[in-house]
C-alpha atoms as a PDB file:
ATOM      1  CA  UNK A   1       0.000   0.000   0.000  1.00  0.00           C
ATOM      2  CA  UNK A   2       2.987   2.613   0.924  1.00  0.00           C
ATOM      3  CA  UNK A   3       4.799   2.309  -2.962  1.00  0.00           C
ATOM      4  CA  UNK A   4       5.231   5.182  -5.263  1.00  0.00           C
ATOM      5  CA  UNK A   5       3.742   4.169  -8.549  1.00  0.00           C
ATOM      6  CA  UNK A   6       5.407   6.018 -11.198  1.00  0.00           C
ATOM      7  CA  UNK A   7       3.000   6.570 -14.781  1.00  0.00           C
ATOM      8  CA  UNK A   8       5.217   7.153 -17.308  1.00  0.00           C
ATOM      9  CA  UNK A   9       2.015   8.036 -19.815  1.00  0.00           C
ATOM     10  CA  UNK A  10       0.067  11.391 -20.707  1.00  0.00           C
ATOM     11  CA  UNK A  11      -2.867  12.828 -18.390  1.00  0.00           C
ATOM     12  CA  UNK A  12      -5.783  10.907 -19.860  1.00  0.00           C
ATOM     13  CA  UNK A  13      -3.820   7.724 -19.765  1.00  0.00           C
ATOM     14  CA  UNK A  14      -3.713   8.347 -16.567  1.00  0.00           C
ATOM     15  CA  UNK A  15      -6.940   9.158 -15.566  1.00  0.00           C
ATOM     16  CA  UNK A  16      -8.039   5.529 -17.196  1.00  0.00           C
ATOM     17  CA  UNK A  17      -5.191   3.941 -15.065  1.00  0.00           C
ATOM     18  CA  UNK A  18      -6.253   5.539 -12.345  1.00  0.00           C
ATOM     19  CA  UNK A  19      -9.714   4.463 -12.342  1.00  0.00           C
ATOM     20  CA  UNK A  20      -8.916   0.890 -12.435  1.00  0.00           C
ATOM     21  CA  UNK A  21      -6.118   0.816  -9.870  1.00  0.00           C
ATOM     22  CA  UNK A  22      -8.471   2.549  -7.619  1.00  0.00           C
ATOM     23  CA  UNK A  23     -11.655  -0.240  -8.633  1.00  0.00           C
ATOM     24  CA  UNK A  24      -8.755  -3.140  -8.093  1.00  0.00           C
ATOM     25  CA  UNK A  25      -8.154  -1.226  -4.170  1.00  0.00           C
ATOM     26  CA  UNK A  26     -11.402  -0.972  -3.565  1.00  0.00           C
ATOM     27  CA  UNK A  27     -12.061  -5.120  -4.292  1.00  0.00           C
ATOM     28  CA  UNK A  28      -8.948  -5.694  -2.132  1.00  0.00           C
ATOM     29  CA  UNK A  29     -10.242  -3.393   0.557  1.00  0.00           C
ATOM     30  CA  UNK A  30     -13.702  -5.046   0.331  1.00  0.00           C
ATOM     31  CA  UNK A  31     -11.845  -8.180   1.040  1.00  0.00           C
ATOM     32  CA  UNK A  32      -9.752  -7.381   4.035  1.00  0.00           C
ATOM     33  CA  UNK A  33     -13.093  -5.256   5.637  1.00  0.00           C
ATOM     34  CA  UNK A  34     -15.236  -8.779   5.247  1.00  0.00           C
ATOM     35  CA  UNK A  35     -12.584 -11.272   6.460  1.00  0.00           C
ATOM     36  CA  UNK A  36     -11.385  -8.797   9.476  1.00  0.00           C
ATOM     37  CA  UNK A  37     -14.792  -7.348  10.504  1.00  0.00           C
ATOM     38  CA  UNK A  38     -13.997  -7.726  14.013  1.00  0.00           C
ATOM     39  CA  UNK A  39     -10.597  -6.530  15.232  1.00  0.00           C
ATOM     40  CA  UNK A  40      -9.290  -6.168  18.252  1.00  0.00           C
ATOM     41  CA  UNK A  41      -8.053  -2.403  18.300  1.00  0.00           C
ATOM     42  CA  UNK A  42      -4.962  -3.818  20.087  1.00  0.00           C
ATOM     43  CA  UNK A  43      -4.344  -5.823  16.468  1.00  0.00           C
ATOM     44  CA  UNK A  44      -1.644  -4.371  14.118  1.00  0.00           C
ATOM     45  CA  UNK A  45      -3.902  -5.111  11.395  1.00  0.00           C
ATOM     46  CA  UNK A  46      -6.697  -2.471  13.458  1.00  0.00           C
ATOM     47  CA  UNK A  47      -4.189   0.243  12.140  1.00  0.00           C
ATOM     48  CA  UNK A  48      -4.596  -1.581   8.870  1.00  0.00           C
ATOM     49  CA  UNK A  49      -8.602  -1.447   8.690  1.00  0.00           C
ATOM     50  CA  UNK A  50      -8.369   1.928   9.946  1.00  0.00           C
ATOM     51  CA  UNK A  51      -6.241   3.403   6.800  1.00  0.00           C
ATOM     52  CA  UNK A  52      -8.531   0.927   4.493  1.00  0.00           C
ATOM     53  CA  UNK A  53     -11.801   3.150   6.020  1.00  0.00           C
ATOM     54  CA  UNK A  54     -10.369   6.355   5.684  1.00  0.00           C
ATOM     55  CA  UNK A  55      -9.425   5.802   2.001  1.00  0.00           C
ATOM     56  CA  UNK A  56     -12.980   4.449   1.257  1.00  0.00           C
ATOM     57  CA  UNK A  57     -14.469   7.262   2.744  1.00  0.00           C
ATOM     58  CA  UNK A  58     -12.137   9.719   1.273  1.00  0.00           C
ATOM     59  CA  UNK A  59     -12.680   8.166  -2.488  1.00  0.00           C
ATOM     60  CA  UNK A  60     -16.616   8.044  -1.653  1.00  0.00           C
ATOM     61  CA  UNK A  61     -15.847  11.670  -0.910  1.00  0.00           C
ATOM     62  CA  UNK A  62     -13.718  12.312  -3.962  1.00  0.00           C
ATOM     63  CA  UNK A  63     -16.529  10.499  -6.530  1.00  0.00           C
ATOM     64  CA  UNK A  64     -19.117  12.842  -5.238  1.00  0.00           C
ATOM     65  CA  UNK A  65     -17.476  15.903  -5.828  1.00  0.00           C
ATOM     66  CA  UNK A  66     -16.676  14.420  -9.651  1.00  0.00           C
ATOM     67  CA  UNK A  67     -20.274  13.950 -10.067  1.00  0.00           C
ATOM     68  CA  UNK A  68     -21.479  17.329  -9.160  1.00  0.00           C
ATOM     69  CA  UNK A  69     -18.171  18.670 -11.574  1.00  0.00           C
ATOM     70  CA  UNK A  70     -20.321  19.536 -14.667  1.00  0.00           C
ATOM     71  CA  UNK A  71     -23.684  19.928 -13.529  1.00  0.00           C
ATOM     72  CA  UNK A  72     -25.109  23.543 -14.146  1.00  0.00           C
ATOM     73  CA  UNK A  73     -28.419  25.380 -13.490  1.00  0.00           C
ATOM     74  CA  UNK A  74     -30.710  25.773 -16.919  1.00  0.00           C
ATOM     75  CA  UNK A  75     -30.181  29.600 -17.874  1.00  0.00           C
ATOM     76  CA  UNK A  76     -33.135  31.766 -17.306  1.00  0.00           C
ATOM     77  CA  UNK A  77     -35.044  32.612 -20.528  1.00  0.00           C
ATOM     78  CA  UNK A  78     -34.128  36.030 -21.525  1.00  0.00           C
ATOM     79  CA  UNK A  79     -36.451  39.179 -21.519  1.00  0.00           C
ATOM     80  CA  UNK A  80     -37.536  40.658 -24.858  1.00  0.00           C
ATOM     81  CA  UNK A  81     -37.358  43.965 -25.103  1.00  0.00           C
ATOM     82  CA  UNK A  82     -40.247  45.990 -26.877  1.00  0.00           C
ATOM     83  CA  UNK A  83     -40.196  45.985 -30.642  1.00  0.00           C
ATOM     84  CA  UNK A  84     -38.320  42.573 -30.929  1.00  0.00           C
ATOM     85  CA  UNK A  85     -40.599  39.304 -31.255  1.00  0.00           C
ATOM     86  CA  UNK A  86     -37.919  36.867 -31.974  1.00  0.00           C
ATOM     87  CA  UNK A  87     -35.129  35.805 -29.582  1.00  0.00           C
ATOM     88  CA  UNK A  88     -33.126  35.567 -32.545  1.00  0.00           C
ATOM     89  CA  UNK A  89     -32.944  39.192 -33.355  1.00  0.00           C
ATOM     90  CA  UNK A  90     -32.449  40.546 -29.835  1.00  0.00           C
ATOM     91  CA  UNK A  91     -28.289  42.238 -29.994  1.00  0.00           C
ATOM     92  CA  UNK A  92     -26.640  40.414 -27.210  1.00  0.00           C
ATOM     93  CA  UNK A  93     -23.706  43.390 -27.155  1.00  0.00           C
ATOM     94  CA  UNK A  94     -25.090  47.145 -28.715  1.00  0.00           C
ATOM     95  CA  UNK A  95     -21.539  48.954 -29.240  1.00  0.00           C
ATOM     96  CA  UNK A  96     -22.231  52.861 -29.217  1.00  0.00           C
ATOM     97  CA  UNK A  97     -19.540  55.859 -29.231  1.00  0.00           C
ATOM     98  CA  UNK A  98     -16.541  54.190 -29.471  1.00  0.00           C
ATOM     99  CA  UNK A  99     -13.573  56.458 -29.442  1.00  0.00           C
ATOM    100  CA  UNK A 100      -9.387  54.707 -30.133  1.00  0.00           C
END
């Protein structure tokens, strides 16, 4: 668990790679949770489960904040001005006096 993994690849490579290391973990984790549920906190492998739950909860963590990353609020429909009828013809920038 304590090893530098070095990714000799480009960002989205590693993104992928990342994603299945972190799947292949979480298995692992699953694992060791179900077989130790029960430790003694006196245990060396207590320390062990401890790390495994703070990881889980700081991936749940992480995955919520991903899927929140490119959700936006529907704009507002824009007022039309009198004398326009279509939403097409309304100037989104009117340029006026402009001195260089």
């Amino acid at each position: 668990d304590q090893t530098i993994e070095y990714f000799t690849c480009g960002f989205k490579e590693f993104e992928k790679r990342k994603i299945s290391l972190d799947k292949e973990r979480e298995v692992k984790i699953e694992r060791f949770l179900a077989r130790n549920r029960n430790l003694d906190p006196c245990s060396p492998l207590y320390r062990t489960a401890a790390k495994y739950k703070e990881w889980q909860e700081k991936r749940y963590q992480r995955q919520v904040m991903l899927q929140g990353k490119f959700t936006f609020k529907a704009p507002k429909a824009l007022d039309l001005p009198e004398g326009i009828e279509n939403i097409a013809d309304l100037p989104l920038i009117t340029v006026e006096n402009v001195r260089i």
